[in-house]
Protein backbone atom coordinates (compact mmCIF):
# COMPACT_ATOMS: atom_id res chain seq x y z
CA UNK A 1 -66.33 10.71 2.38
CA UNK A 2 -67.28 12.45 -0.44
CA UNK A 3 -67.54 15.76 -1.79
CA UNK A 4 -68.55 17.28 -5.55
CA UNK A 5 -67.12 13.86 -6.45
CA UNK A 6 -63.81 13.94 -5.39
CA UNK A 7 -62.32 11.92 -3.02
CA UNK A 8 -61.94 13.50 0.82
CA UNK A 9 -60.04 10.48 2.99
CA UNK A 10 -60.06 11.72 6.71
CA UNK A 11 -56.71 11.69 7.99
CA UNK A 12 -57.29 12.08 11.98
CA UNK A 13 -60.39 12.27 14.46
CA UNK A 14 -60.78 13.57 17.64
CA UNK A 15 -62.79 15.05 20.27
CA UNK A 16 -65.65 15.19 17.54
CA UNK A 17 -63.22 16.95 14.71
CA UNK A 18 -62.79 15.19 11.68
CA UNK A 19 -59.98 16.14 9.98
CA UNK A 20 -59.66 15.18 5.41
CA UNK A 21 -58.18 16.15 2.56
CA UNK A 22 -59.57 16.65 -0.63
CA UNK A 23 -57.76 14.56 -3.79
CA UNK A 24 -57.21 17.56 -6.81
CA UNK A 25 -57.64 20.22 -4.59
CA UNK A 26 -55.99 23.76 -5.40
CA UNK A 27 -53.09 25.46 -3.68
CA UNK A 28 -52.37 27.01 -1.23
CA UNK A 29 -52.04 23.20 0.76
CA UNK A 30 -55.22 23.47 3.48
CA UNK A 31 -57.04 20.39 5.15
CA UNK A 32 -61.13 20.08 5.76
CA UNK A 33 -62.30 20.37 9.33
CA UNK A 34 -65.75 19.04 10.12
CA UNK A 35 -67.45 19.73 13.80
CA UNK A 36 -71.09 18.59 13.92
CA UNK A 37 -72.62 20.90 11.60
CA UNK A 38 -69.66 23.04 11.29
CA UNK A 39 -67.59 23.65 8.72
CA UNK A 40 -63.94 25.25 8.01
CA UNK A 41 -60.86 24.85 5.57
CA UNK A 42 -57.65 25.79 7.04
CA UNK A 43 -54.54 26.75 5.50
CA UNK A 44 -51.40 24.20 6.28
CA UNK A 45 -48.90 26.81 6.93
CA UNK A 46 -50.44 29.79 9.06
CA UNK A 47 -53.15 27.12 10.50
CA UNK A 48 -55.91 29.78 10.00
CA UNK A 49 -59.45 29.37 8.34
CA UNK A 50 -59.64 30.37 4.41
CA UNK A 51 -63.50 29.36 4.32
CA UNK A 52 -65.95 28.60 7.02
CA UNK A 53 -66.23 28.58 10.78
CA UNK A 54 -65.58 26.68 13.46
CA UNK A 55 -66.58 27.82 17.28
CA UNK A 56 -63.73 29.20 18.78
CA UNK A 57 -62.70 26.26 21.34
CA UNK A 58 -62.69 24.02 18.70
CA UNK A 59 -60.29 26.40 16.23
CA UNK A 60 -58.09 26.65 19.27
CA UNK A 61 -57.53 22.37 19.52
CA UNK A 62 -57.47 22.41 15.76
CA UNK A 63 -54.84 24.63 15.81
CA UNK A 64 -53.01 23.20 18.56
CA UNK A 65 -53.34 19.85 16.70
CA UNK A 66 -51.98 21.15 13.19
CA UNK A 67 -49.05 23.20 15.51
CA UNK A 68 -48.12 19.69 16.56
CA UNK A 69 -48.51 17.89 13.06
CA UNK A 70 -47.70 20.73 10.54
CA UNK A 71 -44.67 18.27 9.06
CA UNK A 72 -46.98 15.08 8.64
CA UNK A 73 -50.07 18.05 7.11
CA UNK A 74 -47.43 19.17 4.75
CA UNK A 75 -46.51 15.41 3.68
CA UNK A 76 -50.99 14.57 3.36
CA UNK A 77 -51.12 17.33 0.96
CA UNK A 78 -48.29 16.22 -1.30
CA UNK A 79 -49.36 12.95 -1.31
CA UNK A 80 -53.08 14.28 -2.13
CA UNK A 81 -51.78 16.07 -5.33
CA UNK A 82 -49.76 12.62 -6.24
CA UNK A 83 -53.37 10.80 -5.76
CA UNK A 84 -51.02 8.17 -3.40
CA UNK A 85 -52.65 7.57 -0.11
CA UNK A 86 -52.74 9.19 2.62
CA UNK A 87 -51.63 8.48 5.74
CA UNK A 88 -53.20 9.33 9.23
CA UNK A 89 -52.26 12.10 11.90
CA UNK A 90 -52.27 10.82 15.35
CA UNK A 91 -55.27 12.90 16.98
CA UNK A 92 -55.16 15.59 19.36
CA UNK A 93 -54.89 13.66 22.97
């Protein structure tokens, strides 16, 4: 995927999320959630949306999901601002 020319690997999929990270994105660390034509960015640490929306059952599993994976999030983004690779998040089962 790609955005404004940048880079945007997705790092998990499930139940029709797609979860990526941008390459040379700013601070604070936040991951890309896409949900058919939905869209949302959502902070790493207090797993809330900074830009976008997302219909409420579908912020509650993403949530859920980055609750579970906050550790392996945190690792994606510092690997994103080292342009290494990143690697994937198991999905939410």
């Amino acid at each position: 995927m790609v955005a404004g020319g940048q880079s945007m690997p997705e790092i998990s999929r499930f139940l029709g999320v797609v979860v990526a990270m941008f390459y040379g994105d700013r601070p604070p660390p936040h991951f890309h959630v896409r949900y058919g034509e939905h869209r949302a960015i959502m902070d790493v640490e207090i797993l809330r949306i900074l830009n976008g929306w997302l219909p409420p059952r579908v912020l509650g599993l993403v949530t859920e999901w980055g609750v579970l994976h906050r550790e392996e999030l945190r690792e994606d983004w510092r690997r994103s601002r080292r342009q290494a690779p990143l690697a994937p998040i198991p999905p939410l089962e």
